[in-house]
Structures are given as C-alpha cells and as structure tokens.
N, C-alpha and C. Protein backbone atom coordinates (compact mmCIF):
# COMPACT_ATOMS: atom_id res chain seq x y z
N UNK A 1 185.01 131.65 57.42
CA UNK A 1 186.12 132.54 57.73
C UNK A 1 185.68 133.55 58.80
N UNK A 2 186.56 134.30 59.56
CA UNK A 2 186.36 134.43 60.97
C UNK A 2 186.89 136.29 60.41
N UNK A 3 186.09 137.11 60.42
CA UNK A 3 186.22 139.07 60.22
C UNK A 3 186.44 139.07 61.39
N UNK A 4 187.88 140.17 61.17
CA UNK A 4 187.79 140.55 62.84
C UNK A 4 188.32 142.62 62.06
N UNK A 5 188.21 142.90 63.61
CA UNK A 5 188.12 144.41 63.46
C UNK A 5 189.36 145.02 64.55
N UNK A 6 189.99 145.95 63.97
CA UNK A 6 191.37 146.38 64.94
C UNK A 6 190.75 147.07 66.04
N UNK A 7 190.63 146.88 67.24
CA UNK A 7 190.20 147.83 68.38
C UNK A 7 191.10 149.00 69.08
N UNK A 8 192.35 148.18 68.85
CA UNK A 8 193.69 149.52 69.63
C UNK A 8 194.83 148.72 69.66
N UNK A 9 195.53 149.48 70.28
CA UNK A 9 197.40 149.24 70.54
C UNK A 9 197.36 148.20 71.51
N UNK A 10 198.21 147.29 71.95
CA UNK A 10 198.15 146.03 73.29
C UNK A 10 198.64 147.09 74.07
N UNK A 11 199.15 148.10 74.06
CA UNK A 11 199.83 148.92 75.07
C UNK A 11 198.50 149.78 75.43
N UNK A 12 197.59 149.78 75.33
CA UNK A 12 196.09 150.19 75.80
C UNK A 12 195.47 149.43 76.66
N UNK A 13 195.84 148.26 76.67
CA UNK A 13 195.55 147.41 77.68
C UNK A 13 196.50 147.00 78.69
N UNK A 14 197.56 147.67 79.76
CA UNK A 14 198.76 146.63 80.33
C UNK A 14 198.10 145.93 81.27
N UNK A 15 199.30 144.96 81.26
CA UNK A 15 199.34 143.55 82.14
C UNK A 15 198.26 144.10 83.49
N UNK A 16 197.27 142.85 83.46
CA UNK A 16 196.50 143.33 84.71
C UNK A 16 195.51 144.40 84.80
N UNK A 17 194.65 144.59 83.68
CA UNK A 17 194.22 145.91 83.26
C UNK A 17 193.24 145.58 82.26
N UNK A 18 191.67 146.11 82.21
CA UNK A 18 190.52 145.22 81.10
C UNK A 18 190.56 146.88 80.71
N UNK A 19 189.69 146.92 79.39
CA UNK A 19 189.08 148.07 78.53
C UNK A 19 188.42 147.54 78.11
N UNK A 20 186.90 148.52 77.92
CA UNK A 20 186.02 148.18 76.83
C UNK A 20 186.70 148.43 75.35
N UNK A 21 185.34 147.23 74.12
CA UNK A 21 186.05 148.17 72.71
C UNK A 21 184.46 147.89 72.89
N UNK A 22 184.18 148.30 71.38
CA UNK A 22 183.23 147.51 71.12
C UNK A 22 183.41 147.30 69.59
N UNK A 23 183.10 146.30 69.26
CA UNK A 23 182.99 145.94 67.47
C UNK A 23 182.18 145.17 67.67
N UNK A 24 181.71 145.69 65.86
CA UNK A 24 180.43 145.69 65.53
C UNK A 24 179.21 145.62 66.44
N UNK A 25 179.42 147.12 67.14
CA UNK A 25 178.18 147.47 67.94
C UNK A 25 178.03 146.61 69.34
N UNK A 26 179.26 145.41 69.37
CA UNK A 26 178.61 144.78 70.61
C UNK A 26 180.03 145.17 71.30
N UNK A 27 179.61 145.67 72.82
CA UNK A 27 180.24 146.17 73.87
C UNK A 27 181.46 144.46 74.24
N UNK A 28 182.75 144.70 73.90
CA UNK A 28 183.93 143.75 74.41
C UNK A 28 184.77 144.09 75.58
N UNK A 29 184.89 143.36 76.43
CA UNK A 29 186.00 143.08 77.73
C UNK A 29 187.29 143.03 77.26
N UNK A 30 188.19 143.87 77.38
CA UNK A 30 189.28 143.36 76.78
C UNK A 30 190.54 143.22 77.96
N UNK A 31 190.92 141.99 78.09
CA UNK A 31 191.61 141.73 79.31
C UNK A 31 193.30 141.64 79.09
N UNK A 32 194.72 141.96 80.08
CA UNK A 32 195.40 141.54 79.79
C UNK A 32 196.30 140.41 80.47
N UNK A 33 195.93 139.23 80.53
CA UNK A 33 196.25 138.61 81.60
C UNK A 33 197.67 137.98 81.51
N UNK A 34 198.84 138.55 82.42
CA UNK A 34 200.11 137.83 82.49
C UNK A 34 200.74 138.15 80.91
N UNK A 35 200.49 139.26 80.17
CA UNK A 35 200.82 139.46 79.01
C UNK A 35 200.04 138.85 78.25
N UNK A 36 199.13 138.17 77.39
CA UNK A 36 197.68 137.33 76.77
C UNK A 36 196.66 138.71 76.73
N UNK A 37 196.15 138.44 75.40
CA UNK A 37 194.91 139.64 75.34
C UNK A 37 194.02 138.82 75.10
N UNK A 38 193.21 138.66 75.90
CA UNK A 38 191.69 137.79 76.04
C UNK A 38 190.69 139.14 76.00
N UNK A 39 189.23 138.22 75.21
CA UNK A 39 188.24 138.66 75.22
C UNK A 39 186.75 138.27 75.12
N UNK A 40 186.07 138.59 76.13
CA UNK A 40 184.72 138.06 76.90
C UNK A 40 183.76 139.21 76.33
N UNK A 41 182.13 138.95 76.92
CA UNK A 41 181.31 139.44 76.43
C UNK A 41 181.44 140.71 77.44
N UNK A 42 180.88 142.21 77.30
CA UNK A 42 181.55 143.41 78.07
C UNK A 42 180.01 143.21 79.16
N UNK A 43 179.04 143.08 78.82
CA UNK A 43 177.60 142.99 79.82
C UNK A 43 177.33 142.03 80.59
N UNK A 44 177.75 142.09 81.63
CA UNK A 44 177.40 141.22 82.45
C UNK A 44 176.14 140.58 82.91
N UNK A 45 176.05 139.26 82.65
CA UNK A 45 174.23 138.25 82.32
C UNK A 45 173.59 138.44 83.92
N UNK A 46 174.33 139.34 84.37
CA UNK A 46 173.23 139.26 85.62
C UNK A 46 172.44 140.75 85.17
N UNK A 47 172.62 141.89 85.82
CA UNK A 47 171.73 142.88 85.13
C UNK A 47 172.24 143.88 84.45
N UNK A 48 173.58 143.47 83.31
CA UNK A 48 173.62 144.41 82.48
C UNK A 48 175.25 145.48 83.04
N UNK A 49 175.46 145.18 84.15
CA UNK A 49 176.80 146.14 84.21
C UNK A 49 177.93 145.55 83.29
N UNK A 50 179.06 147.11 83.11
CA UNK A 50 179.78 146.23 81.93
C UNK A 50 181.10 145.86 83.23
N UNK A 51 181.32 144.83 82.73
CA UNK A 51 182.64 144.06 83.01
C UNK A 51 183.85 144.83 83.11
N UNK A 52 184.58 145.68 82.37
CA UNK A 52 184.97 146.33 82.09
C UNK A 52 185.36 147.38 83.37
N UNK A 53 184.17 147.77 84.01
CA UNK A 53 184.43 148.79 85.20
C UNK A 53 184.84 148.09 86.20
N UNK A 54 184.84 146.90 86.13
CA UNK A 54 184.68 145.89 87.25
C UNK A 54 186.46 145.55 87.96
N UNK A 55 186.60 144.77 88.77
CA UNK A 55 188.28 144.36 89.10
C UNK A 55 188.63 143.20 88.14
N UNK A 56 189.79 143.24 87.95
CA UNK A 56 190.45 141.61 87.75
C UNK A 56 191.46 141.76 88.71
N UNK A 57 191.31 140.32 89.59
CA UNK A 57 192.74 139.50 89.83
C UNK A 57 193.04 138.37 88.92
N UNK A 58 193.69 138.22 88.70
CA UNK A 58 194.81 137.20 87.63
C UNK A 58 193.96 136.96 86.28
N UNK A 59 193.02 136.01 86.65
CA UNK A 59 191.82 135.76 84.94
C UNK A 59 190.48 136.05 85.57
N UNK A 60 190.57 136.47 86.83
CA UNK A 60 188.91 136.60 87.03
C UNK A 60 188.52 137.87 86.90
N UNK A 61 187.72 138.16 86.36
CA UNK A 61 186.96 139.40 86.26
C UNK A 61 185.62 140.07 87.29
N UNK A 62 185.21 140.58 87.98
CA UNK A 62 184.37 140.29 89.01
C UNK A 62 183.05 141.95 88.66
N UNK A 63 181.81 141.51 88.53
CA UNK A 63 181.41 142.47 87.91
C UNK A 63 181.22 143.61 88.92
N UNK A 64 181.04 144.94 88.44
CA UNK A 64 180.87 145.94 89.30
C UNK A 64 179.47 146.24 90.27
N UNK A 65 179.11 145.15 90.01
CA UNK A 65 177.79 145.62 91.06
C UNK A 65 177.51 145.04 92.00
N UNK A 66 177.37 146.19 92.61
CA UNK A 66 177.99 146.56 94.47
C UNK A 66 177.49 145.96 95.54
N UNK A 67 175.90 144.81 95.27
CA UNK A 67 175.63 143.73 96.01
C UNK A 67 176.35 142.52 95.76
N UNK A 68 176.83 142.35 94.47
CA UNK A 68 176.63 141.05 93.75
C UNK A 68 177.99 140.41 93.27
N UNK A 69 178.44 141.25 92.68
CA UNK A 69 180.16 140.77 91.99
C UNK A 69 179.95 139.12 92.01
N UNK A 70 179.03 139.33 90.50
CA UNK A 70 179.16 138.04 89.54
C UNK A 70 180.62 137.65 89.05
N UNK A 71 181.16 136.57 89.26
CA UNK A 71 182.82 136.57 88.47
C UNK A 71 182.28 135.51 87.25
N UNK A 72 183.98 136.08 86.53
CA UNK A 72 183.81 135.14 85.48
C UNK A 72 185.50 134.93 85.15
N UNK A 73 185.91 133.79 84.32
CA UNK A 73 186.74 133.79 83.87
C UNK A 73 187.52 134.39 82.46
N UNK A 74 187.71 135.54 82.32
CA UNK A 74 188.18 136.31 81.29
C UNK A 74 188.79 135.47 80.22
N UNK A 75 189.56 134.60 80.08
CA UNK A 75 189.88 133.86 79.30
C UNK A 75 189.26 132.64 78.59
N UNK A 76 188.07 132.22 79.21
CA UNK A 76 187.17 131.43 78.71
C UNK A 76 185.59 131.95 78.72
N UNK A 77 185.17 133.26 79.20
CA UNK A 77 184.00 133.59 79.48
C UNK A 77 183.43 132.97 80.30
N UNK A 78 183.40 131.94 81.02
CA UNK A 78 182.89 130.95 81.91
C UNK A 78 182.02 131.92 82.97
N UNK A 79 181.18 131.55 83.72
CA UNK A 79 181.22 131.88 84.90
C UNK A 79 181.40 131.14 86.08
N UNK A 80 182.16 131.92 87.04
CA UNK A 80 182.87 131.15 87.72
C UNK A 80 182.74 131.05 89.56
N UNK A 81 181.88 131.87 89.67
CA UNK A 81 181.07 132.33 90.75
C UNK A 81 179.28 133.09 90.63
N UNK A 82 178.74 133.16 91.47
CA UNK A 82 177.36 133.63 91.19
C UNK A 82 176.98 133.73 92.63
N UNK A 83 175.91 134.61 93.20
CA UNK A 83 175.35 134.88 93.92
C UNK A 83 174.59 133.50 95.08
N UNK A 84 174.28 133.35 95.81
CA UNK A 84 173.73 131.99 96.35
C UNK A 84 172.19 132.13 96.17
N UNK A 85 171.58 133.46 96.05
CA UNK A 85 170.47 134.06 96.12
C UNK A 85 169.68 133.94 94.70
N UNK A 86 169.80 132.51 94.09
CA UNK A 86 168.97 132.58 93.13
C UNK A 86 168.23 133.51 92.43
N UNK A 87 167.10 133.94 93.38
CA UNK A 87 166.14 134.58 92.60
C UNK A 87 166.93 135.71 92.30
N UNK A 88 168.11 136.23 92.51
CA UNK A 88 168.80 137.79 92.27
C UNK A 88 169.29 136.96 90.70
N UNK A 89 170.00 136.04 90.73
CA UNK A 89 171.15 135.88 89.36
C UNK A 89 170.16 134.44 88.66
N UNK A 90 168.98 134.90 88.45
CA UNK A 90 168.17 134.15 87.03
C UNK A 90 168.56 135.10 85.77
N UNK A 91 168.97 134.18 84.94
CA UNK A 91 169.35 133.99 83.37
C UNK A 91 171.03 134.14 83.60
N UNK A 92 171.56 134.54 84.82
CA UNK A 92 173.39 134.50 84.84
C UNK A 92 173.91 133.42 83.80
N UNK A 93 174.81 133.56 83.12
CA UNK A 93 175.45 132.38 82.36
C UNK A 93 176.40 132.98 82.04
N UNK A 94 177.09 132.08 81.03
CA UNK A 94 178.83 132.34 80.83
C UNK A 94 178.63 133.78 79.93
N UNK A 95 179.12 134.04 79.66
CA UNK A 95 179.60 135.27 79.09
C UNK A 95 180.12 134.61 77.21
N UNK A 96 179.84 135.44 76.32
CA UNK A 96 180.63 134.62 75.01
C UNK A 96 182.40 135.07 75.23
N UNK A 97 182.80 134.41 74.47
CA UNK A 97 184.16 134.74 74.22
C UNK A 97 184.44 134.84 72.46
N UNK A 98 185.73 135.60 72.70
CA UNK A 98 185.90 136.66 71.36
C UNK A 98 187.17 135.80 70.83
N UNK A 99 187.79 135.61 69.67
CA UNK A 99 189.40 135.38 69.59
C UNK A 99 189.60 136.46 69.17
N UNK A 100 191.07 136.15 69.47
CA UNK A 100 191.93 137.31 69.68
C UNK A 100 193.11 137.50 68.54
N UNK A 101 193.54 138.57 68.07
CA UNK A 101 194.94 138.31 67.00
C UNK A 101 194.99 139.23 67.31
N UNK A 102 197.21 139.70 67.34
CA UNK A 102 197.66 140.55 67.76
C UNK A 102 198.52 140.72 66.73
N UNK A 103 198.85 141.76 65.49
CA UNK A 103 199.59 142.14 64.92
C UNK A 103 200.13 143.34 64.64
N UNK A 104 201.32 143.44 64.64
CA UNK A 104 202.27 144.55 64.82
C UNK A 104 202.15 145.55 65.73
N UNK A 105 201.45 145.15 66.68
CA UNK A 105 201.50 145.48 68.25
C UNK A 105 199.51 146.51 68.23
N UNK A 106 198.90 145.64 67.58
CA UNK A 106 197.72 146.00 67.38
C UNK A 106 196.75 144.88 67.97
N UNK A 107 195.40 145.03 68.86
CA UNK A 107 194.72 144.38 68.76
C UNK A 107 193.76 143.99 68.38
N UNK A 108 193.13 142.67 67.59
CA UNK A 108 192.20 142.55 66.25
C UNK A 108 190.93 141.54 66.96
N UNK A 109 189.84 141.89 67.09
CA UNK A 109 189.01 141.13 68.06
C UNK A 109 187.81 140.46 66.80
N UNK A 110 187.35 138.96 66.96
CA UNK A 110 186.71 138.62 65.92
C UNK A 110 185.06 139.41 66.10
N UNK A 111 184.87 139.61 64.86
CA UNK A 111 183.56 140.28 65.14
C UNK A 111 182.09 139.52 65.62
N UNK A 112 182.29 138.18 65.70
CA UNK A 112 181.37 137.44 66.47
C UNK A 112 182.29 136.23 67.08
N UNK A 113 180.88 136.23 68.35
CA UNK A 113 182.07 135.52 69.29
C UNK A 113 182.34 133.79 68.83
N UNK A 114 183.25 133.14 69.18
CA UNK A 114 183.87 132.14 68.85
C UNK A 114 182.96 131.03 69.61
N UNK A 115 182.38 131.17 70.93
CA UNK A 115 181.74 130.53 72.06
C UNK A 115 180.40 131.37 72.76
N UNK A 116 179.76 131.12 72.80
CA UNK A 116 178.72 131.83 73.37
C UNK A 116 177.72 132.69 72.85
C-alpha cells in the first residue's frame, strides 16, 4: 500500500507553475502541467540545484544552473536533455517520480517515489 502526505491546495500550484513540498524529508517538484499535478524528484542529478527554481515550458522542467540547464520531463522524471560535456553531467539520470492524488481540491504526494 502506497502512504501519501497532503502538501497544499492545487490552487498553490497554477497552470504552468512548479513549487517545492517536501514529504517525508525528501525535497518534491511539484508541477502543474495543462491543469495535471505531476511530481518529480526536487534535486537535480547533476549538482544538486532544486528544480523547482528552475523554468517550465509545457512538461519540461529545465534546471537552474546557469551553465547547464539539465531538462527533464516533469511528468515522467525522465531526463530529457543533458549537457554534451560529459565530464560536467557524470551520474545525471532521470529524476524519481512521485504519484499524485488530488482530493477536495488538496494535493496528496506518495511518500516514496513510484519510479526511481
């Protein structure tokens, strides 16, 4: 069985718009894409910036750091771009992903991730 923990209102997140939560201690991406509340790992596997500060256009998330903007896909954690410069993005990988439940206009994030 799958614990999950209430993080906030969906109206904390609008359309087009990430927030950190964090449950149980681990830092979450919380994305709202096209109305959908997706959620990825918040630290980004290259060196640690959170996701979170970073842009989204549509599902991509692109991390905040200012050589590099590692992307990923918010809705699957994937990564979906990376640096060409190897030796900069050793250990980069997908990001985990979280499920998601939305009740009575609340959002409930599982406390370990589903993938990753």
């Amino acid at each position: 069985m799958v614990d999950f923990e209430k993080v906030g209102e969906v109206k904390d997140v609008p359309v087009g718009k990430m927030k950190r939560f964090t449950v149980k201690g681990q830092d979450v991406c919380v994305a709202n894409v096209d109305g959908k509340i997706h959620a990825i790992g918040d630290k980004c596997s290259h060196i640690g910036y959170s996701l979170s500060d970073g842009k989204i256009d549509g599902k991509i998330v692109t991390c905040p750091h200012p050589n590099v903007g590692t992307k990923f896909d918010v809705t699957t954690g994937k990564l979906v771009w990376r640096s060409p410069d190897v030796w900069i993005d050793e250990g980069v990988r997908d990001e985990p992903k979280f499920e998601v439940k939305i009740e009575d206009g609340y959002i409930f994030i599982s406390t370990t991730p589903i993938r990753g």
